[in-house]
PDB file of N, CA and C in Angstrom:
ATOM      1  N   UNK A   1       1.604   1.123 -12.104  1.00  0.00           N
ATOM      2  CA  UNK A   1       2.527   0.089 -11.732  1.00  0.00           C
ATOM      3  C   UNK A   1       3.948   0.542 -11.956  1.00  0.00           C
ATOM      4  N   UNK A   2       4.311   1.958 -12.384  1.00  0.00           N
ATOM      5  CA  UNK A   2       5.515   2.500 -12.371  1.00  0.00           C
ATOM      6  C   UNK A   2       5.892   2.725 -11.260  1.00  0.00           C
ATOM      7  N   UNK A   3       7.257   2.833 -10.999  1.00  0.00           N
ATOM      8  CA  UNK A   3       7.377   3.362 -10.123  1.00  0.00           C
ATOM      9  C   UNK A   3       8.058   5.284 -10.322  1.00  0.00           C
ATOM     10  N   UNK A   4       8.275   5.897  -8.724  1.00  0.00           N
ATOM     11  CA  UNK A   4       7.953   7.357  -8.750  1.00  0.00           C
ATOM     12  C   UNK A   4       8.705   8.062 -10.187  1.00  0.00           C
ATOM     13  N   UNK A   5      10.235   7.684 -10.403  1.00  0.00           N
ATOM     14  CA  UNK A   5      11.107   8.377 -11.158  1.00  0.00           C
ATOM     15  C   UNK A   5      10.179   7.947 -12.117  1.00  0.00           C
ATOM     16  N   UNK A   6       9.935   6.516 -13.096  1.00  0.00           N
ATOM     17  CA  UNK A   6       9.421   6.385 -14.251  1.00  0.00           C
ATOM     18  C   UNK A   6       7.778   7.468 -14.567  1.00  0.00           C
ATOM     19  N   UNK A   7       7.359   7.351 -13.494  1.00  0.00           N
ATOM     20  CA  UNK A   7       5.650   8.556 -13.859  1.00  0.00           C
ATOM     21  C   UNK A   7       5.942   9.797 -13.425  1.00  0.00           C
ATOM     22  N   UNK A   8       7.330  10.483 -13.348  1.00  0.00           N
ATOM     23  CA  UNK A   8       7.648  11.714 -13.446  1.00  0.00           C
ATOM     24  C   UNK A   8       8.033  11.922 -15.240  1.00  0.00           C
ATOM     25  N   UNK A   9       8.757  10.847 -15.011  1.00  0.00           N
ATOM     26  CA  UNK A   9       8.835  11.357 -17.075  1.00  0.00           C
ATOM     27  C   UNK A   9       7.760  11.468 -17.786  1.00  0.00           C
ATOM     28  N   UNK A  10       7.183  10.603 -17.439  1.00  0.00           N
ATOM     29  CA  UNK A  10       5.809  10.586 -18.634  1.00  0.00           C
ATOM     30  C   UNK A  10       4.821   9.587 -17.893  1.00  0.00           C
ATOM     31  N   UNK A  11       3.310  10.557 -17.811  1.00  0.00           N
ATOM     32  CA  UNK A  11       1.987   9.630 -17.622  1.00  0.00           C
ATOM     33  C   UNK A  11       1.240   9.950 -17.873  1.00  0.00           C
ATOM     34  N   UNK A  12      -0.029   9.426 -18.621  1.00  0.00           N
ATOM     35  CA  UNK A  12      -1.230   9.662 -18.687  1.00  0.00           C
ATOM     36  C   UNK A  12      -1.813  10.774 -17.349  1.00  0.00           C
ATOM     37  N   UNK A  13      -2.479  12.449 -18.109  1.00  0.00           N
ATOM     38  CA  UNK A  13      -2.831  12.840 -17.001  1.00  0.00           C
ATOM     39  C   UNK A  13      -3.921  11.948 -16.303  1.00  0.00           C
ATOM     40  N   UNK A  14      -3.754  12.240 -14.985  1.00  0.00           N
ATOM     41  CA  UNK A  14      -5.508  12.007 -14.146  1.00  0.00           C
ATOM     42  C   UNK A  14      -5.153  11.015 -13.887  1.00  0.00           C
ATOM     43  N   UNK A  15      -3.701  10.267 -14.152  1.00  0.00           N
ATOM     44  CA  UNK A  15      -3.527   8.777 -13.462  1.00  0.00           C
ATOM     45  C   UNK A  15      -3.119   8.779 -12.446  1.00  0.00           C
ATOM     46  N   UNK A  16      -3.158   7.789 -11.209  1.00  0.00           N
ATOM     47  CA  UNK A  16      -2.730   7.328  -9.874  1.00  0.00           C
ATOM     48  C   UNK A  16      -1.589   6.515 -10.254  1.00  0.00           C
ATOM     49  N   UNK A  17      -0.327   7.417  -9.410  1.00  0.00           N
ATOM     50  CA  UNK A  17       0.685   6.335  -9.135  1.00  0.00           C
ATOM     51  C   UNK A  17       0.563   5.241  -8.346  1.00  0.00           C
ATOM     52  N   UNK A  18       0.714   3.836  -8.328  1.00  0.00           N
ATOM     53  CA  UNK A  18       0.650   3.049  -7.362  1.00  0.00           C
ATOM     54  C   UNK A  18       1.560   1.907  -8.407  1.00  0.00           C
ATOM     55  N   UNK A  19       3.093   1.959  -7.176  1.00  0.00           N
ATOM     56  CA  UNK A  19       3.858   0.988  -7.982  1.00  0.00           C
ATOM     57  C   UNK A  19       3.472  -0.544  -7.263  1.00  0.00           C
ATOM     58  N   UNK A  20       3.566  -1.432  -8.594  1.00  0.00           N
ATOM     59  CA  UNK A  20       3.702  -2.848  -8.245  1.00  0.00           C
ATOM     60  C   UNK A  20       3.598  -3.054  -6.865  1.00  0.00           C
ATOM     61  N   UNK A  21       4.810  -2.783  -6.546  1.00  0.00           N
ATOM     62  CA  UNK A  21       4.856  -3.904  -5.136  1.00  0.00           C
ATOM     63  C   UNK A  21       3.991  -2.971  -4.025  1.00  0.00           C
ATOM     64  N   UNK A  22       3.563  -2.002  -4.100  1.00  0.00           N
ATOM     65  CA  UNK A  22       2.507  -0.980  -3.108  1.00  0.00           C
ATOM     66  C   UNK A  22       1.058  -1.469  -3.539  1.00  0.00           C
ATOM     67  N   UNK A  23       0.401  -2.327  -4.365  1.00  0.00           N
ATOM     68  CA  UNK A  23      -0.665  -2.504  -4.859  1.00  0.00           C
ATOM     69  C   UNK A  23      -1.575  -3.360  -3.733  1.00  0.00           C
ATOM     70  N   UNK A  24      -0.952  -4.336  -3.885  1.00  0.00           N
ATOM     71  CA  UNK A  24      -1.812  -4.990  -2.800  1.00  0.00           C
ATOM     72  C   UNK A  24      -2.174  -4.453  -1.523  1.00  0.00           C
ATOM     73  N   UNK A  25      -1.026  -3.164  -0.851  1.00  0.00           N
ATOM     74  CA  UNK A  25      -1.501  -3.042   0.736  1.00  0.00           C
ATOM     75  C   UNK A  25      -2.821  -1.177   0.075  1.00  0.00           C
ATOM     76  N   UNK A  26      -3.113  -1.505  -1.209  1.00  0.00           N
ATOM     77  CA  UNK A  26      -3.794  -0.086  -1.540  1.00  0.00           C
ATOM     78  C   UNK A  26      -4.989  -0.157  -1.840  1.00  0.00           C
ATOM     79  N   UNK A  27      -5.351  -1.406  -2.010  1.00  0.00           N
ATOM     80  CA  UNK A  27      -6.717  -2.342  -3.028  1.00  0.00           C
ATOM     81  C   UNK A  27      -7.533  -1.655  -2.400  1.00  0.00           C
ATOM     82  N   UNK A  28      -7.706  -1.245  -1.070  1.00  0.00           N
ATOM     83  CA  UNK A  28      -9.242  -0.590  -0.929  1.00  0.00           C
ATOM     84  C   UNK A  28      -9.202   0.880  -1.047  1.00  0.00           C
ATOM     85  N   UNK A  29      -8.370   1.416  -1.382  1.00  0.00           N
ATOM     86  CA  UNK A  29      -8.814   2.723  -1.759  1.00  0.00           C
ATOM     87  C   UNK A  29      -9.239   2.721  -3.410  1.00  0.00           C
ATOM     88  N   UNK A  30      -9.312   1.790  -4.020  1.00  0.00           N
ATOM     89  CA  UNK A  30      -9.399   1.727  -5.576  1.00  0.00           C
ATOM     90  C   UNK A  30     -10.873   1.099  -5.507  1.00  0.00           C
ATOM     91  N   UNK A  31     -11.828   1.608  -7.022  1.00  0.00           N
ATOM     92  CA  UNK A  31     -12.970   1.351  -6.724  1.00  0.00           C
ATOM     93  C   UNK A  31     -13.420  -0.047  -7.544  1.00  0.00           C
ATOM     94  N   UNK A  32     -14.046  -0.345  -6.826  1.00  0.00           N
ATOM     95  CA  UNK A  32     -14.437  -2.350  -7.545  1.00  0.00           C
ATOM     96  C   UNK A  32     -15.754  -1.660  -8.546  1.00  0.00           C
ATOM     97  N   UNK A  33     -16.459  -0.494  -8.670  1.00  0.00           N
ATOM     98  CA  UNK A  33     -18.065  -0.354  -9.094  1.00  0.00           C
ATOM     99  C   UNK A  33     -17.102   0.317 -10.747  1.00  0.00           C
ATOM    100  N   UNK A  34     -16.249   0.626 -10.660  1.00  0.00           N
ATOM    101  CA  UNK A  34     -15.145   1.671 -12.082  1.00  0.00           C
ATOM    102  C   UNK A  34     -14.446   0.498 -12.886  1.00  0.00           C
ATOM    103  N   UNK A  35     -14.474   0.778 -14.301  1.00  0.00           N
ATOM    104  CA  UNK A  35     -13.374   0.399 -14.763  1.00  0.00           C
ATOM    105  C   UNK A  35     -11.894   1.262 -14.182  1.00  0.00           C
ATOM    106  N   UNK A  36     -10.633  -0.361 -14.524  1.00  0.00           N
ATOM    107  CA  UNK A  36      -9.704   0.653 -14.313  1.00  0.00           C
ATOM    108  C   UNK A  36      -8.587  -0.003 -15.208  1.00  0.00           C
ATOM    109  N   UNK A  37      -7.362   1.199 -15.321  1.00  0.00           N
ATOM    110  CA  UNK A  37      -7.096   0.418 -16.920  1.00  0.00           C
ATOM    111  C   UNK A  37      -5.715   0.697 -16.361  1.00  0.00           C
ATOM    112  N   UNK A  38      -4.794  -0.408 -16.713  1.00  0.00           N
ATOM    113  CA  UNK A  38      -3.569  -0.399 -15.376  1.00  0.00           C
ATOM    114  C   UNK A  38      -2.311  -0.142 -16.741  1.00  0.00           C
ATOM    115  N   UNK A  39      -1.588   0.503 -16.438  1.00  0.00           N
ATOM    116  CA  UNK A  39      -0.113   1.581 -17.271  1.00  0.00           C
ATOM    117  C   UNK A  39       1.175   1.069 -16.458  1.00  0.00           C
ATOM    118  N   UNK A  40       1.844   0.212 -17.237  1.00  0.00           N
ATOM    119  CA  UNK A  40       3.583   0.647 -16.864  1.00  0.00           C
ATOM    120  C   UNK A  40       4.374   0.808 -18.058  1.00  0.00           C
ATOM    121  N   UNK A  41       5.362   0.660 -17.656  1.00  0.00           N
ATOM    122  CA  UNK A  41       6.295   1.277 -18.919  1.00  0.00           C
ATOM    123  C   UNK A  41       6.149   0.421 -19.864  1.00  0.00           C
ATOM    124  N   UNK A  42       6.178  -1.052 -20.346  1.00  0.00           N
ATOM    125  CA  UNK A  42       6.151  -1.701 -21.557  1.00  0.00           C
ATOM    126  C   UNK A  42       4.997  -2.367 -21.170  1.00  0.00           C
ATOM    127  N   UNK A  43       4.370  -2.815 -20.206  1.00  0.00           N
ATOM    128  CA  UNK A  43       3.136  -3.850 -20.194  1.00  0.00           C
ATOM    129  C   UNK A  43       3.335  -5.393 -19.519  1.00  0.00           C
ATOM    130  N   UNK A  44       4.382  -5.111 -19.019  1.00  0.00           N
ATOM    131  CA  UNK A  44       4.559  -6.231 -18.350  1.00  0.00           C
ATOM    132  C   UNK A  44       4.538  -6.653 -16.963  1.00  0.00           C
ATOM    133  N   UNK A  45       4.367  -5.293 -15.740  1.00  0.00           N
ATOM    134  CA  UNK A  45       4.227  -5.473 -14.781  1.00  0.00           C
ATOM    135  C   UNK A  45       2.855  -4.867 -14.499  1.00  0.00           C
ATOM    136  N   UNK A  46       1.779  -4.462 -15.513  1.00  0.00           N
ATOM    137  CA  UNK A  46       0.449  -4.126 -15.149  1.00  0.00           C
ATOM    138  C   UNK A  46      -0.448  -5.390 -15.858  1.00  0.00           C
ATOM    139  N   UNK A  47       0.631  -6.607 -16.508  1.00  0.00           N
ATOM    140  CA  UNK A  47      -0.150  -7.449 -16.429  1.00  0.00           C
ATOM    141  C   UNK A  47       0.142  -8.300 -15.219  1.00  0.00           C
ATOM    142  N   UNK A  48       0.497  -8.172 -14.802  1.00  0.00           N
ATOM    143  CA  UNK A  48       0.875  -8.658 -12.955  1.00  0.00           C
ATOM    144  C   UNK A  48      -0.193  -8.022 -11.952  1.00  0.00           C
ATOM    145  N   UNK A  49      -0.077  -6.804 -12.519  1.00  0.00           N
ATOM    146  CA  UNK A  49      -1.114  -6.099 -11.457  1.00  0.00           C
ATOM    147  C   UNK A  49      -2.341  -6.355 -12.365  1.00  0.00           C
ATOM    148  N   UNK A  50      -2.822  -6.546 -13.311  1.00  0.00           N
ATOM    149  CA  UNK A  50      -3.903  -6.960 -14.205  1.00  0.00           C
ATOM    150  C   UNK A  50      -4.645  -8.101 -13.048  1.00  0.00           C
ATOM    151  N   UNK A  51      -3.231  -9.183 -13.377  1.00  0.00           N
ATOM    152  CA  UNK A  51      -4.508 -10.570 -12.917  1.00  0.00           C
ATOM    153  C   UNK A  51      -4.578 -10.497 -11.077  1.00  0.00           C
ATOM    154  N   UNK A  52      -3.398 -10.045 -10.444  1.00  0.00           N
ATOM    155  CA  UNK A  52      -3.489  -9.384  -9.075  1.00  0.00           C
ATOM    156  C   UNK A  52      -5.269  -8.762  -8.850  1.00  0.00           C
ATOM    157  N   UNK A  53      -5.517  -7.935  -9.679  1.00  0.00           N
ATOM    158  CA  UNK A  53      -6.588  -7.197  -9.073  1.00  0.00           C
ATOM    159  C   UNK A  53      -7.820  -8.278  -9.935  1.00  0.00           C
ATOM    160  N   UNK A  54      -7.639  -8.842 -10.401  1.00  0.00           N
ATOM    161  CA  UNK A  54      -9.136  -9.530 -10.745  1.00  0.00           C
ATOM    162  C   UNK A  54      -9.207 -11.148  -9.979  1.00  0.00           C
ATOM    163  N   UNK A  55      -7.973 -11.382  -9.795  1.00  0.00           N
ATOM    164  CA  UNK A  55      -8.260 -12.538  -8.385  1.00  0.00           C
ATOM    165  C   UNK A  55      -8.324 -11.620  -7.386  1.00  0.00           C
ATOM    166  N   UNK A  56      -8.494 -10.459  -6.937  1.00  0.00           N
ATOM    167  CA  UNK A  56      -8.904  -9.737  -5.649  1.00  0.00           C
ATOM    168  C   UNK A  56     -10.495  -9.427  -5.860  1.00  0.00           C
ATOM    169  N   UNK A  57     -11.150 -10.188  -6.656  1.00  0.00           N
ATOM    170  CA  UNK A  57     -12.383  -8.922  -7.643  1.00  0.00           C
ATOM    171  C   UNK A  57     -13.041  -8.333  -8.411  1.00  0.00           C
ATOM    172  N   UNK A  58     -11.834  -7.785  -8.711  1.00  0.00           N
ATOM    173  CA  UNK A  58     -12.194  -6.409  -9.677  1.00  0.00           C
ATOM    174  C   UNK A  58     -12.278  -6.736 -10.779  1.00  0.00           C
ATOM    175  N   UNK A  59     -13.557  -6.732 -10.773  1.00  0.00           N
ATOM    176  CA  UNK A  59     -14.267  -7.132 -12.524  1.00  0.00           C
ATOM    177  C   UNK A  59     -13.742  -6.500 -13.845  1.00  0.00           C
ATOM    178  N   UNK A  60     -13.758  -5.523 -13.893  1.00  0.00           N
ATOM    179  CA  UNK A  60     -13.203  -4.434 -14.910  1.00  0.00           C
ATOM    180  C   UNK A  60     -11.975  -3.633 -14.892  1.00  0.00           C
ATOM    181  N   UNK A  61     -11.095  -4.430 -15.505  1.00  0.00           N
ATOM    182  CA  UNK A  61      -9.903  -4.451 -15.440  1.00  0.00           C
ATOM    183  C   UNK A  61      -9.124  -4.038 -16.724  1.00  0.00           C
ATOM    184  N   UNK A  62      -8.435  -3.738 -16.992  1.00  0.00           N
ATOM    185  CA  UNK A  62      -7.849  -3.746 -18.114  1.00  0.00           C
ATOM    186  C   UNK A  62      -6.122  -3.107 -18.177  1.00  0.00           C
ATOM    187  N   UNK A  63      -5.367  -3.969 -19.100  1.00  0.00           N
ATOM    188  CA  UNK A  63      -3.652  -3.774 -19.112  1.00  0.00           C
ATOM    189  C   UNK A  63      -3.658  -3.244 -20.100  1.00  0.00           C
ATOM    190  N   UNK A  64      -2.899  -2.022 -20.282  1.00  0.00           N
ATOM    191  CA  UNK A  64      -3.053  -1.266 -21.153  1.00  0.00           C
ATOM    192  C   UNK A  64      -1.392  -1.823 -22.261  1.00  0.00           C
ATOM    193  N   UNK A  65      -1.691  -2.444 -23.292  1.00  0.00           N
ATOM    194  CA  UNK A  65      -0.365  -3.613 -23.431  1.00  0.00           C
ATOM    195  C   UNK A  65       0.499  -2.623 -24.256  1.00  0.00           C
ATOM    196  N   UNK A  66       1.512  -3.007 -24.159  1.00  0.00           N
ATOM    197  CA  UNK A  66       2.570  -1.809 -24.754  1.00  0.00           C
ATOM    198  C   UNK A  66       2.478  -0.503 -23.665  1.00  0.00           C
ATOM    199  N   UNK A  67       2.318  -0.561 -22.939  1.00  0.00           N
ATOM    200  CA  UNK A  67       2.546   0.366 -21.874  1.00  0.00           C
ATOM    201  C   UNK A  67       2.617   2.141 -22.357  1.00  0.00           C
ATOM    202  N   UNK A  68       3.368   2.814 -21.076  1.00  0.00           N
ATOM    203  CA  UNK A  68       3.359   4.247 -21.699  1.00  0.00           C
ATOM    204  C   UNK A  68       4.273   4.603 -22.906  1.00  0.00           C
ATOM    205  N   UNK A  69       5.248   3.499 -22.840  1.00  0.00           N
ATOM    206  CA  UNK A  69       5.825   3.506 -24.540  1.00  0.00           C
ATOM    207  C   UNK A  69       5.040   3.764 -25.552  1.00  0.00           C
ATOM    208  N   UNK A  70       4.203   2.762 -25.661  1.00  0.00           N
ATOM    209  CA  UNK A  70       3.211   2.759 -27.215  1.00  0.00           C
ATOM    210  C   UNK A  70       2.027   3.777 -26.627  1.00  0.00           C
ATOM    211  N   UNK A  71       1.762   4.323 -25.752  1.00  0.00           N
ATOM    212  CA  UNK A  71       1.126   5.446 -25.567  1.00  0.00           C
ATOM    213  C   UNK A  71       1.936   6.687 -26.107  1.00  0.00           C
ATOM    214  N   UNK A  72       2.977   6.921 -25.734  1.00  0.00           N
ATOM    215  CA  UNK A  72       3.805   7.970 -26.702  1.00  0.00           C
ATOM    216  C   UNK A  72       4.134   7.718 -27.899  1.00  0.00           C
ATOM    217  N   UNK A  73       4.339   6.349 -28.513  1.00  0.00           N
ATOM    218  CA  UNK A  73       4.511   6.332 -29.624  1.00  0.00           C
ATOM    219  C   UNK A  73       3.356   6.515 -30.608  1.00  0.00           C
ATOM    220  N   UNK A  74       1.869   6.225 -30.008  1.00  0.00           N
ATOM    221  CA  UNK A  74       1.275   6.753 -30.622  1.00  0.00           C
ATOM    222  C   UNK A  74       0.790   8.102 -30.890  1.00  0.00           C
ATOM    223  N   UNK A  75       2.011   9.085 -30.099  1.00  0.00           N
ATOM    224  CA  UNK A  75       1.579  10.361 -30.266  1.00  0.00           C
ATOM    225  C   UNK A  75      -0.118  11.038 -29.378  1.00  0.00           C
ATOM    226  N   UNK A  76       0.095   9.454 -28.526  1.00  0.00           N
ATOM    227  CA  UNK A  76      -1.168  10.183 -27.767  1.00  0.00           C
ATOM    228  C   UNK A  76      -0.211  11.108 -26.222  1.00  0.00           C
ATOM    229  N   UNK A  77      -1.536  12.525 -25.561  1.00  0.00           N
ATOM    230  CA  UNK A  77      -0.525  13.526 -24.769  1.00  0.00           C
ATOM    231  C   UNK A  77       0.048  12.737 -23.583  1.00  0.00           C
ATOM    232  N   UNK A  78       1.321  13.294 -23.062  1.00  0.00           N
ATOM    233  CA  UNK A  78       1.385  12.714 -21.761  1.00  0.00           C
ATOM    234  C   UNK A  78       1.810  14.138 -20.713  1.00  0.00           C
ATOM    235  N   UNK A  79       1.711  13.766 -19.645  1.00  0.00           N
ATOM    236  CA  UNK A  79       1.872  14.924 -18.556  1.00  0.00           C
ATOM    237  C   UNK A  79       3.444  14.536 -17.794  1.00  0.00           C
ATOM    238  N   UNK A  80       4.205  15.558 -18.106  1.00  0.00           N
ATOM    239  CA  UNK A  80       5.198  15.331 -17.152  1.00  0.00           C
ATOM    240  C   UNK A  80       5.624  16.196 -15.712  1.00  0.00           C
ATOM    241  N   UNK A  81       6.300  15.185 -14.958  1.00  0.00           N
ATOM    242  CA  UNK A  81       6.527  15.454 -13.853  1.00  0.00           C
ATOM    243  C   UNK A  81       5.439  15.174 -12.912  1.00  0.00           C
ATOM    244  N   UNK A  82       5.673  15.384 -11.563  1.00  0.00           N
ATOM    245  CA  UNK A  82       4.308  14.737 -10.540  1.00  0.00           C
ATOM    246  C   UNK A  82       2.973  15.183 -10.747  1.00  0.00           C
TER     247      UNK A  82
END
């Protein structure tokens, strides 16, 4: 739910960019049978895209709260650049 400049600084490897407002026209390339665990910078616009994708569905969902902030702050790795 970042957008491009913010998941060049820092993202979880192996993650898909798909900012906020691109989510809805993307829903079917994302899989409904997977968990999927949604990342923005503090946690406040992947709980947007949180309840977005589970009124579309998608059972297994999850906002990852404190975003990629408290992912670095916990010293867990991140991948930079595209």
């Amino acid at each position: 739910m970042r957008e491009p400049y913010e998941y060049a600084e820092a993202h979880v490897a192996g993650s898909t960019l798909i900012p906020l407002g691109d989510l809805s026209g993307r829903l079917e390339s994302l899989p409904k049978d997977q968990p999927i665990v949604v990342i923005c910078r503090s946690g406040n616009r992947s709980g947007a895209a949180t309840r977005l994708l589970r009124q579309r569905g998608f059972a297994t969902v999850h906002n990852m709260r404190g975003g990629i902030i408290a992912w670095v702050r916990g010293g867990l790795p991140v991948h930079r650049g595209r």
